[in-house]
N, C-alpha and C. Protein backbone atom coordinates (compact mmCIF):
# COMPACT_ATOMS: atom_id res chain seq x y z
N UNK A 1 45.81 74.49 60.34
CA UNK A 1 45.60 73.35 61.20
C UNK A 1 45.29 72.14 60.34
N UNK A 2 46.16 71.04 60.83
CA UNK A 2 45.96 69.75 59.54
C UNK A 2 44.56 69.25 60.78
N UNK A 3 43.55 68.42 59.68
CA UNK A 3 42.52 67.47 60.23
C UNK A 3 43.19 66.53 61.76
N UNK A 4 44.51 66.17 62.10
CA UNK A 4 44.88 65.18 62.49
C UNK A 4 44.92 66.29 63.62
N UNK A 5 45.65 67.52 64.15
CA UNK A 5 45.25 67.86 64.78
C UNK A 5 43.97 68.00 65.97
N UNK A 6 43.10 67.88 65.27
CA UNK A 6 41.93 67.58 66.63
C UNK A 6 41.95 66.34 66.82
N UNK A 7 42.27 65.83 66.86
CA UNK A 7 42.73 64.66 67.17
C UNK A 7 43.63 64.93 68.63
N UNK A 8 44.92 65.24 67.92
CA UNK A 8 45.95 65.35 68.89
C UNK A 8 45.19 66.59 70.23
N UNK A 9 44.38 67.47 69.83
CA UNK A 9 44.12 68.50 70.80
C UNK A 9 43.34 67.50 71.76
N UNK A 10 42.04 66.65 71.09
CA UNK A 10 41.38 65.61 72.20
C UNK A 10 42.13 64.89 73.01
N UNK A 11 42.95 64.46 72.50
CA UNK A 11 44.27 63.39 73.89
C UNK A 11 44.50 64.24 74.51
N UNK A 12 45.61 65.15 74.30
CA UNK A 12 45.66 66.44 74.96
C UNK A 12 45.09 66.37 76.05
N UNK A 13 43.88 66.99 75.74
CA UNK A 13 43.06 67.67 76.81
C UNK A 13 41.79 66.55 77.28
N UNK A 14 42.17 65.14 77.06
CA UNK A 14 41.23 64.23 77.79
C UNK A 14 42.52 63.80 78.60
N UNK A 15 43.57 63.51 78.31
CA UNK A 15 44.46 62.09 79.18
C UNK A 15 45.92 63.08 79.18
N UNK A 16 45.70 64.30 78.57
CA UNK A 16 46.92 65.63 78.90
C UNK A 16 47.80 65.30 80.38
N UNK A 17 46.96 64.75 81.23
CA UNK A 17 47.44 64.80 82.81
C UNK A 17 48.17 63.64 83.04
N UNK A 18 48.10 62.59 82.09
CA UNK A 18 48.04 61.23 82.58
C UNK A 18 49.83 60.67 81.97
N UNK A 19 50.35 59.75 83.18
CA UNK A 19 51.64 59.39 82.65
C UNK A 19 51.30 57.82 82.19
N UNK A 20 51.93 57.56 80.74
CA UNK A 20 51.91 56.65 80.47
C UNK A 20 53.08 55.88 80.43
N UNK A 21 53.47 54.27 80.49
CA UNK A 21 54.99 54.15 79.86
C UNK A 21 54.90 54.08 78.15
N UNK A 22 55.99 53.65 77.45
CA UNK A 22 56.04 53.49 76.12
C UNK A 22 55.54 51.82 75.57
N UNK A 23 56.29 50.93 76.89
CA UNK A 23 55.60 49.71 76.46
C UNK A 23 53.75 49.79 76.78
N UNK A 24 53.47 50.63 77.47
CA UNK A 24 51.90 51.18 77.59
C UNK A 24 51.34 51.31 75.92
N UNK A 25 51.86 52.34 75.34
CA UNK A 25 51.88 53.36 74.31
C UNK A 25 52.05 51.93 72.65
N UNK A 26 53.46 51.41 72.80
CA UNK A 26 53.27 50.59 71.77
C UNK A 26 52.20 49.32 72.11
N UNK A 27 51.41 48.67 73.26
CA UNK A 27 50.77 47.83 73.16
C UNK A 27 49.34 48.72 72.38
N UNK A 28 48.88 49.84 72.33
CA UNK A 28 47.95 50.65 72.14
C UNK A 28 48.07 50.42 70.24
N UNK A 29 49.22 51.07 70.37
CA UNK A 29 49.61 50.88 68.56
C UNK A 29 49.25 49.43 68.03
N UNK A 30 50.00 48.58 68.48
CA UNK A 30 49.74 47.25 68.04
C UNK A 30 48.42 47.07 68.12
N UNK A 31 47.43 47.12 69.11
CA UNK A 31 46.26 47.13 69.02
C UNK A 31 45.29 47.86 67.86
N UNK A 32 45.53 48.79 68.02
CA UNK A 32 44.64 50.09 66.64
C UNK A 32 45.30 49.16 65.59
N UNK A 33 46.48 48.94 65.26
CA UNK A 33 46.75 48.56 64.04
C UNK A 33 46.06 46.81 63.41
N UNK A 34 45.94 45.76 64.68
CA UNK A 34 45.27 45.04 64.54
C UNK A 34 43.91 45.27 64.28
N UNK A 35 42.82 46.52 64.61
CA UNK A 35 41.55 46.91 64.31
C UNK A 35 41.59 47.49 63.45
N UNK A 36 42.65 47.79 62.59
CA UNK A 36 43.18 49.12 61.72
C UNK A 36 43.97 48.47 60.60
N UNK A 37 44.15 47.79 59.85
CA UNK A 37 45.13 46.97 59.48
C UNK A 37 45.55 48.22 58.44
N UNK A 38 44.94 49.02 58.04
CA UNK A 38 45.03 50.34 56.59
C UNK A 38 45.86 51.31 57.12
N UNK A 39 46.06 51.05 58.56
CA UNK A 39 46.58 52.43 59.06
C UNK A 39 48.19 51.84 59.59
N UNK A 40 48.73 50.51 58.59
CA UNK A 40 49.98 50.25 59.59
C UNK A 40 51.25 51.12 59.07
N UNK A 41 51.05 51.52 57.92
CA UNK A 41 52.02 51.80 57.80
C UNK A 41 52.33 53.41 58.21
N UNK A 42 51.34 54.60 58.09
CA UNK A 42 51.55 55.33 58.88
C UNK A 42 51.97 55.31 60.29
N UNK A 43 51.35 54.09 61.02
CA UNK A 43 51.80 53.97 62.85
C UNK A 43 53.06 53.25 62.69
N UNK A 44 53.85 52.33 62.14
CA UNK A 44 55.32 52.29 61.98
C UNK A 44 55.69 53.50 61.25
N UNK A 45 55.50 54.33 60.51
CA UNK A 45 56.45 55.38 60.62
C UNK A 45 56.91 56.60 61.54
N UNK A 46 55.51 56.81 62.57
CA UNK A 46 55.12 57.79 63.77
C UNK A 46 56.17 56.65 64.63
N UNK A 47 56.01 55.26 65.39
CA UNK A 47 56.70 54.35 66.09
C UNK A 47 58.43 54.91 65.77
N UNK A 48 58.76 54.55 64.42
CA UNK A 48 60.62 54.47 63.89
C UNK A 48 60.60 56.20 64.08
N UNK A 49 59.84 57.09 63.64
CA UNK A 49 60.00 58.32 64.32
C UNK A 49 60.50 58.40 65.69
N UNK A 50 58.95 58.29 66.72
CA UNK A 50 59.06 58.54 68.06
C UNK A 50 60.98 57.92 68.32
N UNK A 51 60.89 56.65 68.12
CA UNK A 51 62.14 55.63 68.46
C UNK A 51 63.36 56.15 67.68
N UNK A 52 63.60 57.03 67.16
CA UNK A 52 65.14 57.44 66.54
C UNK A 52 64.69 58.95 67.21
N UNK A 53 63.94 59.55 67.43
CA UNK A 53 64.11 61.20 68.43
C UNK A 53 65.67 61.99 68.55
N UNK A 54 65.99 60.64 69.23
CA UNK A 54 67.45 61.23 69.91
C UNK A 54 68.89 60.88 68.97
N UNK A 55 68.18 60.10 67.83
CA UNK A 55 69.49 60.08 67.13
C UNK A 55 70.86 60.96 66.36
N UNK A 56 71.70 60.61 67.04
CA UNK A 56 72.72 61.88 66.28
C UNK A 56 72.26 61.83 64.75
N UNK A 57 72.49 61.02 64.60
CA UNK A 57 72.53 60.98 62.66
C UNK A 57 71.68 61.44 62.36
N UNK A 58 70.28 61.70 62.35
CA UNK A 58 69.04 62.19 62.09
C UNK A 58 68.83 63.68 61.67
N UNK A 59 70.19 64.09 62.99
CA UNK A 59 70.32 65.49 62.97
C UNK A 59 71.07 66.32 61.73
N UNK A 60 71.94 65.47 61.32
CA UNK A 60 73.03 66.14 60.22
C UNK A 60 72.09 66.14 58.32
């Protein structure tokens, strides 16, 4: 289990139930990263992640 994990298990199982949209989701990012300025470049790479998902090319 990586550290970042409990993390992900707390969302989970606090807001697990809850539908969000994505423009919801990136105003959140932009935010942490404005209180966070050390952490931008990990949250643009999780963001260009989440946002290419479905790309063919990604796959090959």
């Amino acid at each position: 289990m990586y550290f970042t994990d409990r993390g992900i298990e707390e969302l989970e199982k606090r807001r697990g139930e809850e539908e969000v949209s994505l423009a919801w989701l990136a105003e959140q990012l932009r935010t942490f990263v404005d209180l966070n300025p050390e952490f931008e470049t990990p949250v643009e790479r999780l963001a260009t992640w989440l946002a290419r998902l479905d790309d063919e090319d990604d796959d090959e």
